[in-house]
Protein backbone atom coordinates (compact mmCIF):
# COMPACT_ATOMS: atom_id res chain seq x y z
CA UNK A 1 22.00 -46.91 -14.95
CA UNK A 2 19.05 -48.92 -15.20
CA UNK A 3 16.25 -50.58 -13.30
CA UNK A 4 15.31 -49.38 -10.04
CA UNK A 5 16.93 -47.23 -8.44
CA UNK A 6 19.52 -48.83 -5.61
CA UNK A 7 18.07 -48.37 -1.97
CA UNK A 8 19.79 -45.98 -0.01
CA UNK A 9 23.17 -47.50 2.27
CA UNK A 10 22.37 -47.60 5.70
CA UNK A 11 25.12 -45.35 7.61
CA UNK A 12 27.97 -47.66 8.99
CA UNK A 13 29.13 -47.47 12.41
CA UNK A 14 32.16 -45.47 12.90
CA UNK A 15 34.81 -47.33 13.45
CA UNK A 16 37.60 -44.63 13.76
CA UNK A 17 41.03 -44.69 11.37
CA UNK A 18 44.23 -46.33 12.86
CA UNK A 19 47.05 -43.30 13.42
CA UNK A 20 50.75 -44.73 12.24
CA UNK A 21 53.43 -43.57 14.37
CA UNK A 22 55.15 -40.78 13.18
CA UNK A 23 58.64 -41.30 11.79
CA UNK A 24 61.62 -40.22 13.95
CA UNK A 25 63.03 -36.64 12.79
CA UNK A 26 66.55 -37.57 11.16
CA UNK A 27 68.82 -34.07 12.75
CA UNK A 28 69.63 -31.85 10.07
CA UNK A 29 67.43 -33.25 7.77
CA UNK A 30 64.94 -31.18 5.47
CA UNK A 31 61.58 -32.62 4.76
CA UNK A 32 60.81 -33.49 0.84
CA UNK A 33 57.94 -30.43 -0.06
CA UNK A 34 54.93 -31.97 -0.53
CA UNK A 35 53.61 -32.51 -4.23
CA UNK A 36 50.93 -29.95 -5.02
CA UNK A 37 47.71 -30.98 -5.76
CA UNK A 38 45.49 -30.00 -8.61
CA UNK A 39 42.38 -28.70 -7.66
CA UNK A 40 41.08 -31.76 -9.08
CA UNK A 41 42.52 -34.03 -6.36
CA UNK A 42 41.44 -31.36 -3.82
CA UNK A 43 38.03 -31.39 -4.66
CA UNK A 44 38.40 -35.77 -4.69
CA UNK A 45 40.16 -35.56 -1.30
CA UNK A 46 37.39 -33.22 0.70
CA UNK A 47 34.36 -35.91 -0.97
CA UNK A 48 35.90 -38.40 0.03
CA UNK A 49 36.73 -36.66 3.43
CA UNK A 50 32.99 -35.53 3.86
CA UNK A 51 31.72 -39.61 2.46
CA UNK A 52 33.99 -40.74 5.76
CA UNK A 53 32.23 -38.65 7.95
CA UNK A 54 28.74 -38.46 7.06
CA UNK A 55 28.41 -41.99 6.08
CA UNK A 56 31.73 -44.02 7.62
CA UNK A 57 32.67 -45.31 4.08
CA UNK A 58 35.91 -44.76 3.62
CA UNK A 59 37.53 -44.64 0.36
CA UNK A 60 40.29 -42.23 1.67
CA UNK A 61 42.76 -44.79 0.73
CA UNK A 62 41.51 -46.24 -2.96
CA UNK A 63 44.05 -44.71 -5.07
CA UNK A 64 43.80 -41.44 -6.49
CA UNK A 65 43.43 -42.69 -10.54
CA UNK A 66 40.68 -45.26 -9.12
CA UNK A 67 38.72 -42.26 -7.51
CA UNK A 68 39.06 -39.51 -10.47
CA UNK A 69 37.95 -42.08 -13.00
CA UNK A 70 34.71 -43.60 -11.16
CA UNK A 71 33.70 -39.90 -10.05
CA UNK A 72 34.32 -38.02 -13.15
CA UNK A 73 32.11 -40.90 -14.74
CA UNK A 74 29.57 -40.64 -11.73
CA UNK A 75 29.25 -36.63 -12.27
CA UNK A 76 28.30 -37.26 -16.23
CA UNK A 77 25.89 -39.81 -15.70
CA UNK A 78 24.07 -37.83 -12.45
CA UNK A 79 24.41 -34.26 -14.48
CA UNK A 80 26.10 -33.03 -12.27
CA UNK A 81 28.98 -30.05 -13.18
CA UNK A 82 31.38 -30.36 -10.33
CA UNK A 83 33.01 -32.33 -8.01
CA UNK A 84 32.11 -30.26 -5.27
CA UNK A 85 28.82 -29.88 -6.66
CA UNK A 86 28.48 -33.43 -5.92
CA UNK A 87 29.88 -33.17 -2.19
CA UNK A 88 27.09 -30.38 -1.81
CA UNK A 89 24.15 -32.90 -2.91
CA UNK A 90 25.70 -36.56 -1.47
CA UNK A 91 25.77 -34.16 1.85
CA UNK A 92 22.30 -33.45 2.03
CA UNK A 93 20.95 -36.34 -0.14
CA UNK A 94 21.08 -39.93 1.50
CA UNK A 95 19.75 -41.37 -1.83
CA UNK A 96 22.31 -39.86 -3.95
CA UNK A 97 24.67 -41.55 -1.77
CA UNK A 98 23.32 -44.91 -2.38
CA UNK A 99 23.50 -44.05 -6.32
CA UNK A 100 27.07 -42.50 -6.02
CA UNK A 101 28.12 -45.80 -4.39
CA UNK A 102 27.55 -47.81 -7.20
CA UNK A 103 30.04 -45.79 -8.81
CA UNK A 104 32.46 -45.81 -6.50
CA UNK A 105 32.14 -49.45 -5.67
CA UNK A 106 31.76 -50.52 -9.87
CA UNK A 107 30.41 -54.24 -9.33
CA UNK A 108 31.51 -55.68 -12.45
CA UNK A 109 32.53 -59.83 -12.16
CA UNK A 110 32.05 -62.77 -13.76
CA UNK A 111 31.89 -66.72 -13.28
CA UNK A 112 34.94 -68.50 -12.88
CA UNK A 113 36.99 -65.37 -14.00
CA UNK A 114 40.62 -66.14 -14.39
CA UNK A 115 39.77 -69.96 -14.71
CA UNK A 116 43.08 -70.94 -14.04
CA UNK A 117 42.36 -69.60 -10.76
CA UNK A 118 39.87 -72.22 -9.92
CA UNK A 119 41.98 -75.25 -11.82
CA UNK A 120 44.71 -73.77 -9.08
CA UNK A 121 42.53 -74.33 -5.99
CA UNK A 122 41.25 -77.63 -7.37
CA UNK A 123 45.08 -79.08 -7.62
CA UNK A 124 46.37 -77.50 -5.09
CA UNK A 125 44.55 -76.28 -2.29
CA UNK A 126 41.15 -78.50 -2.71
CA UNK A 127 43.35 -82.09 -1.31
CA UNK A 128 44.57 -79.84 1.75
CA UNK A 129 41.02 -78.27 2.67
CA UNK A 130 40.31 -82.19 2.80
CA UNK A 131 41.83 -82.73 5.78
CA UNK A 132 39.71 -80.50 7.84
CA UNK A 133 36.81 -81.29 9.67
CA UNK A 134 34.88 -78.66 8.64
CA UNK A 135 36.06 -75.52 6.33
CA UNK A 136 35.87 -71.66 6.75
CA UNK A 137 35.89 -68.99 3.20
CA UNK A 138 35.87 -65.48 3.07
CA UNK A 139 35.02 -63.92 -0.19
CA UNK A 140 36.63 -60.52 0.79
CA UNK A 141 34.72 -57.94 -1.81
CA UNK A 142 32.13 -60.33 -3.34
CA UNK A 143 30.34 -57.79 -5.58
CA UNK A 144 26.71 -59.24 -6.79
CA UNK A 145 28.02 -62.95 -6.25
CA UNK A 146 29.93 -64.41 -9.06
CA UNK A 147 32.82 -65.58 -7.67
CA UNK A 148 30.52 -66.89 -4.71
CA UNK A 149 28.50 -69.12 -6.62
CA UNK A 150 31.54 -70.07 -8.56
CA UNK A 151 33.54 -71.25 -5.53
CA UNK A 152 30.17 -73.24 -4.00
CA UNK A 153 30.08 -74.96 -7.78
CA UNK A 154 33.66 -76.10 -7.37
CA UNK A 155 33.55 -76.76 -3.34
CA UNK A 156 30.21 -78.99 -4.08
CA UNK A 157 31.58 -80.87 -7.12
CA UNK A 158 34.76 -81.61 -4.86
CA UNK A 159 33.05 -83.08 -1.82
CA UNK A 160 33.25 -79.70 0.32
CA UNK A 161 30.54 -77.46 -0.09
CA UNK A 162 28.23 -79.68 2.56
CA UNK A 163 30.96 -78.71 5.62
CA UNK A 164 32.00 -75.62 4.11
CA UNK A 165 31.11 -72.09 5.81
CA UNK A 166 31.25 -69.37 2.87
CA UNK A 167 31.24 -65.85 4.44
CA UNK A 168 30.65 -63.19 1.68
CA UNK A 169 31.15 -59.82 2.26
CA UNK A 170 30.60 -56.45 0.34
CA UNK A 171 30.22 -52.49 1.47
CA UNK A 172 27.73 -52.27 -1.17
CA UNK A 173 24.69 -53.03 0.44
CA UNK A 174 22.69 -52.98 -3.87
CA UNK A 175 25.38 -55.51 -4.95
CA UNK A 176 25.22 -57.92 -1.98
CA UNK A 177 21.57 -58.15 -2.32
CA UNK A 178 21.78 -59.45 -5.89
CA UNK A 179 24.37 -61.77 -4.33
CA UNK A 180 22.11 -63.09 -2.26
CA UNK A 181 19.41 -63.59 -5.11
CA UNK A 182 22.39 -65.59 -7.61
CA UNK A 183 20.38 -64.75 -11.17
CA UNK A 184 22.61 -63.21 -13.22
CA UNK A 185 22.45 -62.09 -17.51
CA UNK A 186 21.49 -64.72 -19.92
CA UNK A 187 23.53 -63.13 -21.91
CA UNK A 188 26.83 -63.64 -19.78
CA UNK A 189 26.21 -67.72 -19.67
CA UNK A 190 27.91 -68.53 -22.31
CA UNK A 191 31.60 -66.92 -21.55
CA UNK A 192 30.97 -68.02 -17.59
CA UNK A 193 30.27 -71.29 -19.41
CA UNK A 194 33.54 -71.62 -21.67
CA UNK A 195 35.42 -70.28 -17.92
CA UNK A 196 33.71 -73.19 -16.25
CA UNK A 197 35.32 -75.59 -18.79
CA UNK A 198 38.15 -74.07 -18.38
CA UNK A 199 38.12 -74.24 -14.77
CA UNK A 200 38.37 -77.84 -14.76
CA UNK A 201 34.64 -78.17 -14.32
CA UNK A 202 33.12 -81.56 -13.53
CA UNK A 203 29.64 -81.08 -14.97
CA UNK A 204 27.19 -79.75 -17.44
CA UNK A 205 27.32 -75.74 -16.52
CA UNK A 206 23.42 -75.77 -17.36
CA UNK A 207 23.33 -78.43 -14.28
CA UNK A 208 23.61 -75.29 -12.00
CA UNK A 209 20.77 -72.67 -13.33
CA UNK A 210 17.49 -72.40 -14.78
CA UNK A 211 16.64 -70.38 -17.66
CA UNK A 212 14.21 -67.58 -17.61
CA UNK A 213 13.27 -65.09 -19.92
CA UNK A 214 17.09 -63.27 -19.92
CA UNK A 215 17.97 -64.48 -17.04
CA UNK A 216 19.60 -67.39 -15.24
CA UNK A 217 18.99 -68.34 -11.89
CA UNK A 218 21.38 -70.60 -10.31
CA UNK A 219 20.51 -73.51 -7.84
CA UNK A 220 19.86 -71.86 -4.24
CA UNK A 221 20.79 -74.80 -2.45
CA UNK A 222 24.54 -73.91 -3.34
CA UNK A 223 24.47 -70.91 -1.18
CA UNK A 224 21.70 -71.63 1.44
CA UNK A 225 24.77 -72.00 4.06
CA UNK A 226 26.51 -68.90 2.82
CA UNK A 227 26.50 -65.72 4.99
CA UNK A 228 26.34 -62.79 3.00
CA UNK A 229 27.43 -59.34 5.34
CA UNK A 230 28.19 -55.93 5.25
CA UNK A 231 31.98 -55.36 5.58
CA UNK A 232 34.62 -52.81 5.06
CA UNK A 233 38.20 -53.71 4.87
CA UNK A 234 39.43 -50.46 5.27
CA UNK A 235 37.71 -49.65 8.94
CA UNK A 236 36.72 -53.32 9.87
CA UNK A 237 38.06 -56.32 11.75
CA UNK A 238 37.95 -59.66 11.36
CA UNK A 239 35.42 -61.47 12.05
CA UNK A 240 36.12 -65.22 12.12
CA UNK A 241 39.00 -67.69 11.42
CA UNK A 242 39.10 -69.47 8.21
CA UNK A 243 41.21 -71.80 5.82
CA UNK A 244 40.70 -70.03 2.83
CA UNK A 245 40.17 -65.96 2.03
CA UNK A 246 39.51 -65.08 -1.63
CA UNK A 247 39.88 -61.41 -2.44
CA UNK A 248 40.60 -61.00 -6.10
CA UNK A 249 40.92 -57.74 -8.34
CA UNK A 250 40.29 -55.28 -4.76
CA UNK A 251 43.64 -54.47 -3.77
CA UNK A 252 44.47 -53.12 -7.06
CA UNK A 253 42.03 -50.04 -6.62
CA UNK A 254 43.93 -49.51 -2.51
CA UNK A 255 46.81 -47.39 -2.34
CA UNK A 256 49.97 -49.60 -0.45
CA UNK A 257 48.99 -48.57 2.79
CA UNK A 258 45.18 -49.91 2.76
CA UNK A 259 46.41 -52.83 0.73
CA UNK A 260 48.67 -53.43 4.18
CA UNK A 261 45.53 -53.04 6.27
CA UNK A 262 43.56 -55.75 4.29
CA UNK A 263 46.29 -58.01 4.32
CA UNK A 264 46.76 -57.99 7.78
CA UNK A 265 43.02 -58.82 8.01
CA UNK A 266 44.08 -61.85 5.58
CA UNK A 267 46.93 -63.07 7.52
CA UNK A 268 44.71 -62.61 11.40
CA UNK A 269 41.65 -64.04 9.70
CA UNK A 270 42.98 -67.17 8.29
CA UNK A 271 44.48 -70.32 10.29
CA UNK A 272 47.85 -72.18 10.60
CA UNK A 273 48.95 -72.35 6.86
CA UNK A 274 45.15 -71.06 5.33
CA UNK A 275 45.46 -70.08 1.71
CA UNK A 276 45.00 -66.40 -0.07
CA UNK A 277 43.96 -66.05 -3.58
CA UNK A 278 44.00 -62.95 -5.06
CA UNK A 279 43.84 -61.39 -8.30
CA UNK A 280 45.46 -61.60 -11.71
CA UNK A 281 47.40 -58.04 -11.17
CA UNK A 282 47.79 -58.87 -7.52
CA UNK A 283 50.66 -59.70 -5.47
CA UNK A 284 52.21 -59.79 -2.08
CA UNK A 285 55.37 -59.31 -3.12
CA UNK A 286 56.64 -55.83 -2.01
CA UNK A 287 53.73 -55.53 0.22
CA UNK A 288 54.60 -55.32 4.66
CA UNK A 289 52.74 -58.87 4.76
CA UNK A 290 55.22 -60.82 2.12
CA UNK A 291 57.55 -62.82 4.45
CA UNK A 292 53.88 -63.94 5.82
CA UNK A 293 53.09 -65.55 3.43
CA UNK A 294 54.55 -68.33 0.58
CA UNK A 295 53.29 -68.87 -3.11
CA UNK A 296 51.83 -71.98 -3.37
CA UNK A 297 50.81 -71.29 -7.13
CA UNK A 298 52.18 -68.32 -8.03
CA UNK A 299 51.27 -67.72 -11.17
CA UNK A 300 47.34 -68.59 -9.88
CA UNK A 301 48.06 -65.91 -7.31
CA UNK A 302 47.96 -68.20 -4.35
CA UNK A 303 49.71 -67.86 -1.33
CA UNK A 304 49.80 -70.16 1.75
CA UNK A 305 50.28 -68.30 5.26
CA UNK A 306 54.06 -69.22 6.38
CA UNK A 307 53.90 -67.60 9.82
């Protein structure tokens, strides 16, 4: 890591963890043994156990490969030799925390990723959001802003952005503060620029930033509505109603039963027949919420809610 170090998170209200029902004993039945764990995922469990309770972030429910691989990585760059070594420290250390979290939480995005994502909403959802007086979107997972900004370029160059609400939400408090700022790598403007094009963008890319040194900071006015917040998706609830909720490349790092939870956050959140988007390895299909909702692009990953 670079830079300044990330401020510590502050501590998030604990909001408890739904209990499923139990599943009815079948008579005469005998119960699968469980799969033994190595002492690997034991150690990945108890952090993750001890995160919940200390801080209230969960990550219980990120899949196990997602967890080994970001921690493993974590414990090499803070020289650390152990998992539990690290339990020890985030336990008594408040500022490791905050740097652990931006290794659990990995904000890597980019502009306009998947642009046929964006050419999707312009042809197909873009005409429909036009017949609403005023529009609601929830960037579920927003990471340090890219797909924000991206969504206020296309939203402005379609006649939107001016009556369009953009709630933007993150449990990394680092990476929602660099949302917030919208100046992102020189160095990165010339691929978000060729995904722009591809996007089915209007303008000049450059129309949106200035150029500074090795950075590029894009036009403020594009997000002076938007409300950037603190939210978890696997202990919160939502918040407001809304026409469209964007949540790309998240629900690949839940297991199936958190990926259920932020669905149903999807599905309460938005209004009669919003629109989902989600990623490019992301479907409903298979999932408890698919009869909820109907592809209205499929291959763009976006869904329409059906009931």
């Amino acid at each position: 890591m670079t830079g300044s170090q990330p401020p510590s998170p502050p501590e998030r209200p604990s909001t408890g963890r739904p209990v499923l029902p139990a599943s009815p004993a079948v008579p005469g039945a005998i119960a699968a043994p469980p799969q033994p764990l190595s002492d690997t995922e034991i150690e990945l469990r108890l952090l993750m156990e001890a995160i919940y309770l200390k801080y209230s972030y969960d990550f219980r429910d990120y899949t196990l490969a997602s967890q080994k691989r970001r921690v493993l990585h974590a414990l090499t760059q803070l020289g650390l030799p152990s998992i539990s070594a690290l339990q020890d420290r985030v336990l008594r250390d408040a500022a490791l925390f905050g740097r652990l979290l931006q290794f659990l939480t990995v904000p890597v995005s980019e502009m306009f990723r998947d642009p046929a994502y964006f050419l999707g909403l312009r042809r197909h959802v873009v005409p429909l959001l036009h017949t609403y007086s005023s529009v609601k979107v929830w960037v579920a997972g927003c990471s340090t802003g890219e797909e924000v900004f991206s969504l206020a370029i296309l939203l402005r160059e379609e006649g939107l952005l001016e009556r369009t609400q953009i709630y933007a939400t993150d449990i990394n408090p680092a990476s929602l503060e660099k949302a917030r700022q919208g100046i992102f790598p020189l160095e990165a403007i010339r691929g978000y620029t060729a995904n722009y094009q591809r996007a089915g963008g209007l303008r000049a890319f450059s129309d949106y930033y200035t150029a500074a040194y090795d950075a590029a900071r894009f036009d403020p006015s594009l997000c002076a509505d938007t409300i950037f917040a603190d939210h978890s998706l696997a202990t919160d609830s939502v918040f407001a109603e809304t026409q469209l909720v964007s949540c790309r490349n998240v629900l690949i790092y839940f297991n199936r039963e958190l990926q259920d939870r932020a669905l149903g956050l999807f599905h309460e959140s938005l209004s009669h027949r919003g629109f989902l988007g989600l990623g490019a390895k992301e479907s409903i299909d298979f999932s408890a919420y698919a009869e909820r909702f109907e592809p209205l692009a499929r291959p763009e990953r976006i869904y329409r809610k059906a009931t």
